[in-house]
Protein backbone atom coordinates (compact mmCIF):
# COMPACT_ATOMS: atom_id res chain seq x y z
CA UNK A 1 54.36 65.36 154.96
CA UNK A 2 57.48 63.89 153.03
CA UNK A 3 60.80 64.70 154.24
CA UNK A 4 63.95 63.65 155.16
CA UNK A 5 64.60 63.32 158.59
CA UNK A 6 68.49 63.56 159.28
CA UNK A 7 68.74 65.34 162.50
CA UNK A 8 66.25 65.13 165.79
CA UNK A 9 66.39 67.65 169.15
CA UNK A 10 64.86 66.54 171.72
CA UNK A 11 63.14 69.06 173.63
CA UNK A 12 61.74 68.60 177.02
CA UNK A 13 62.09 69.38 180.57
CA UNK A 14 65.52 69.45 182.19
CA UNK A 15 66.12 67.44 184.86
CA UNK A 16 64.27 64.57 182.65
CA UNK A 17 62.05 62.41 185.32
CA UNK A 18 62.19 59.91 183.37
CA UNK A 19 64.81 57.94 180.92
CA UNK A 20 62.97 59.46 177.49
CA UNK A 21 65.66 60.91 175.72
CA UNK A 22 67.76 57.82 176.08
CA UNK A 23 64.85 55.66 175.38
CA UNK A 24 63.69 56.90 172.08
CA UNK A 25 67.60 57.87 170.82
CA UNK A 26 68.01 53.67 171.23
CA UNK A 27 64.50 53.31 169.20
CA UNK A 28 65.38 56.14 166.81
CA UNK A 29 68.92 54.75 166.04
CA UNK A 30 67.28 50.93 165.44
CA UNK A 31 65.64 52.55 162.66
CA UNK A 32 67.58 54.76 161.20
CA UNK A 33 71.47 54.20 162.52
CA UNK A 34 72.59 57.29 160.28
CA UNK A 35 70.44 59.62 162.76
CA UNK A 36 71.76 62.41 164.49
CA UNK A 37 70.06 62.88 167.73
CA UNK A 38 70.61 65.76 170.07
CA UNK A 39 69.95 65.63 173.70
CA UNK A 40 70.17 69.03 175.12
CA UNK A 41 70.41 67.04 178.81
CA UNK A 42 73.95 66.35 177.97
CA UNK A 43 75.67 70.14 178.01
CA UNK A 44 73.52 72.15 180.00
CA UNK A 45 74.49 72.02 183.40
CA UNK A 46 77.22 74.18 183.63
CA UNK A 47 76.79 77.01 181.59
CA UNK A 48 75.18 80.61 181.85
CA UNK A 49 71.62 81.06 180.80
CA UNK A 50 72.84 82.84 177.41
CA UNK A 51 75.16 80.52 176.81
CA UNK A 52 72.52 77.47 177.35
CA UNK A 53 69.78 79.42 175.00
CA UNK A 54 72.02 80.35 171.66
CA UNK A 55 73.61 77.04 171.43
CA UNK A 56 69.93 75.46 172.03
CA UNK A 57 68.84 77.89 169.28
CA UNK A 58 72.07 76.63 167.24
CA UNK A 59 71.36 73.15 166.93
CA UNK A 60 67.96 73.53 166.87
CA UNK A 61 67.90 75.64 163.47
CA UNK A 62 70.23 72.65 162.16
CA UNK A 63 67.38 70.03 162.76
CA UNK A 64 64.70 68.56 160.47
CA UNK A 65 62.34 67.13 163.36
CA UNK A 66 62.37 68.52 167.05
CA UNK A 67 60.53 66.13 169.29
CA UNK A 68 59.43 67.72 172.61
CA UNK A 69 58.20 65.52 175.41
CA UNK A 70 55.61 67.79 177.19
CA UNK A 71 53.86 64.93 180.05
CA UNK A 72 55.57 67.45 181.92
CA UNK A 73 55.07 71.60 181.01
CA UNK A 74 57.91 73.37 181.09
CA UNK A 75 58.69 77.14 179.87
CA UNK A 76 62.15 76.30 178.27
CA UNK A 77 60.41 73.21 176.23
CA UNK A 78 57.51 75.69 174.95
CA UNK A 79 59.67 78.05 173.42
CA UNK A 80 61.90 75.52 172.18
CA UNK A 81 58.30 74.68 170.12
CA UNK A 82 57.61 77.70 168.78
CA UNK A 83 61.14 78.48 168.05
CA UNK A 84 61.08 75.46 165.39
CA UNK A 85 57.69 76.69 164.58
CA UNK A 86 58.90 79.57 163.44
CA UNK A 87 61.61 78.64 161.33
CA UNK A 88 59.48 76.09 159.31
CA UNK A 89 60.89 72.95 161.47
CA UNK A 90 58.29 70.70 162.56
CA UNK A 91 57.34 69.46 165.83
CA UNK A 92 56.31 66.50 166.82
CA UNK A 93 54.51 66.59 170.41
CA UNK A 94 54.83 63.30 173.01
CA UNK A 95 51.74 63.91 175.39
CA UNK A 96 50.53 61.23 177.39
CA UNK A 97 46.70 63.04 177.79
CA UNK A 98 44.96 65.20 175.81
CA UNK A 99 46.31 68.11 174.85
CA UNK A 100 43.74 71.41 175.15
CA UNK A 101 46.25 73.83 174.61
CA UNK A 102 45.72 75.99 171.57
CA UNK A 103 49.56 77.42 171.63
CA UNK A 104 50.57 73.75 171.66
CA UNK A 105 48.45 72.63 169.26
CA UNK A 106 48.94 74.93 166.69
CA UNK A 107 52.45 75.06 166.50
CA UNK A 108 52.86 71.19 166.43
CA UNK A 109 53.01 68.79 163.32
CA UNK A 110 52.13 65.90 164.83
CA UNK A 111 50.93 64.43 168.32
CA UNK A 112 51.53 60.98 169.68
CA UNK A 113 50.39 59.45 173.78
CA UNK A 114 54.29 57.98 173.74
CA UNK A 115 57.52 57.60 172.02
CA UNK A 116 56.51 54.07 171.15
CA UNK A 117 53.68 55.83 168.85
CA UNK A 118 56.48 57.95 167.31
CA UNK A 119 58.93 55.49 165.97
């Protein structure tokens, strides 16, 4: 797959357990310093579920990549997936096991154990 990659989401559980997004936006960025990364972490504490969902939708029909970290399920990360799926932008999955899911599998691009393997 050849493209240009211009803008990343990064979909995953919210509350994050772990540092992730901020980990791979630092990686990203030492690669590619013109990327524009979005971390959904950022505004959606304090909004209405609507409000949360359509701007989520917004930004991620603007994207060229959406990176979901799934170590941890959540519902809000899976439909973030298919979502992209379905409007032709690819996903790349972060799973740290194997992944026996056939919804995940066939509606990701690419899977990788961390987001070491990805940049």
């Amino acid at each position: 797959m050849n493209m240009q990659i211009k803008k990343i989401y990064l979909a995953g559980p919210i509350p994050t357990q772990n540092n992730w997004r901020e980990n791979i936006t630092k990686d990203l960025l030492k690669i590619n310093n013109d990327l524009i990364i979005f971390n959904p972490e950022e505004f959606e504490n304090t909004y209405s579920p609507a409000t949360i969902v359509n701007y989520d939708k917004s930004i991620i029909i603007k994207c060229d990549l959406l990176i979901a970290d799934i170590t941890r399920l959540s519902a809000g990360t899976s439909m973030e997936i298919l979502f992209a799926w379905q409007n032709n932008i690819p996903v790349m999955l972060i799973a740290n096991k194997e992944i026996n899911n056939p919804w995940l599998i066939y509606h990701s691009s690419f899977i990788v154990r961390n987001h070491l393997d990805l940049c």
